[in-house]
Protein backbone atom coordinates (compact mmCIF):
# COMPACT_ATOMS: atom_id res chain seq x y z
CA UNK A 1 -42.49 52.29 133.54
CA UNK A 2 -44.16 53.89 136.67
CA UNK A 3 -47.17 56.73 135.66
CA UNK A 4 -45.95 59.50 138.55
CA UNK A 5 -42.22 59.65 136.80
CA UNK A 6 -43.94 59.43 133.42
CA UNK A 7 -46.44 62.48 134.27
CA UNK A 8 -43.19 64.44 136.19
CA UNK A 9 -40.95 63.31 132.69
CA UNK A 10 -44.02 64.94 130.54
CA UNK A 11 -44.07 68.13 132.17
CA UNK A 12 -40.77 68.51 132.05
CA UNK A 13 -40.38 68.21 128.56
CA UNK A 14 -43.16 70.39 127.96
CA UNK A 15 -42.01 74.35 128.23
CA UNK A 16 -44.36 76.71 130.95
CA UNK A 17 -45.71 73.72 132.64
CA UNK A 18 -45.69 73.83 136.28
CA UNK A 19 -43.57 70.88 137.83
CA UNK A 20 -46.63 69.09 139.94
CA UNK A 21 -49.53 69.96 137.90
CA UNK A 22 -50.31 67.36 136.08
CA UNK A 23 -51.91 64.35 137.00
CA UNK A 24 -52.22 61.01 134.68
CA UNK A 25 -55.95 62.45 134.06
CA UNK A 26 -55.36 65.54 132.47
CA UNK A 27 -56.52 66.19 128.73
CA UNK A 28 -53.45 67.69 127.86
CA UNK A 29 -54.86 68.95 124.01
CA UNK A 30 -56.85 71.39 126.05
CA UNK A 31 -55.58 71.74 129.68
CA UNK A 32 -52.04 72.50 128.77
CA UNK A 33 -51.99 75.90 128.26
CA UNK A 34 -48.17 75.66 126.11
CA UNK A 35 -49.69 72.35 124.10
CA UNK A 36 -48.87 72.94 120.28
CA UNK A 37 -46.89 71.19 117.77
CA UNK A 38 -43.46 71.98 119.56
CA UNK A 39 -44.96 70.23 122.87
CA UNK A 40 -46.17 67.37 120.52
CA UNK A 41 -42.52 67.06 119.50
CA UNK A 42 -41.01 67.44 122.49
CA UNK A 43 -42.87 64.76 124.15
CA UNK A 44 -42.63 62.62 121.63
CA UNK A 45 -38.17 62.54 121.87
CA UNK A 46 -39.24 62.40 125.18
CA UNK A 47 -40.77 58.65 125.14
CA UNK A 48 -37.71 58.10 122.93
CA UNK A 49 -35.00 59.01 125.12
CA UNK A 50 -36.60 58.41 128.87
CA UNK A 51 -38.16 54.81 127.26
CA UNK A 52 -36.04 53.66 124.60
CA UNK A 53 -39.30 53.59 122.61
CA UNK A 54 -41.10 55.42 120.40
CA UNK A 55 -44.62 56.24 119.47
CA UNK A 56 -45.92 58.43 116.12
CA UNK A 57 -47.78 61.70 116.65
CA UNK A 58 -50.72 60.50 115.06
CA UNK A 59 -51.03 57.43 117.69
CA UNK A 60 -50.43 60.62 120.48
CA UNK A 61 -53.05 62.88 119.05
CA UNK A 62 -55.67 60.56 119.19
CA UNK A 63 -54.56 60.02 123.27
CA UNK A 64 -56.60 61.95 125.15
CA UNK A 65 -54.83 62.26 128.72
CA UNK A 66 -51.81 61.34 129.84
CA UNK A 67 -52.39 57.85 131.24
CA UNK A 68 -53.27 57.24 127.57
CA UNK A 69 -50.29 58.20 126.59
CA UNK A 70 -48.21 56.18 129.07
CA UNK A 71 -50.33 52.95 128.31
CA UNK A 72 -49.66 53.84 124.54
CA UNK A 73 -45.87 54.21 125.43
CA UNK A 74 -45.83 51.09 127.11
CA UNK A 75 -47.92 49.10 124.47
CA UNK A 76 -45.20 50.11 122.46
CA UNK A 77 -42.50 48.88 124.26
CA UNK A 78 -43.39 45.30 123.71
């Protein structure tokens, strides 16, 4: 998994989110302006489809930015 395509695959799956505003630092529970439950979801199919892997929303909520997510993707690749 490489972090840029992994920050460019979450914005895109996340509605109102400016392609190339993101960075693998962002707390995206409070710097998203669009993150709610449906961006939760979304995200989550997301890492299922684009990974072939899958992670639980309560495992993403306690991620804080999106290189935590990515590492938490890729821990559960393995």
């Amino acid at each position: 998994m490489d972090l840029q395509k992994f920050v460019a695959n979450f914005e895109s799956a996340i509605g109102g989110v400016k392609p190339g505003s993101l960075n693998p630092g962002t707390v995206f529970h409070t710097d998203i302006e669009y993150w709610d439950s449906l961006a939760t979801l979304s995200v989550l199919a997301m890492i299922d489809m684009e990974y072939n892997t899958s992670i639980r929303a309560d495992e993403l909520i306690e991620c804080k930015t999106i290189e935590d997510v990515f590492n938490l993707a890729i821990s559960s690749a393995d």
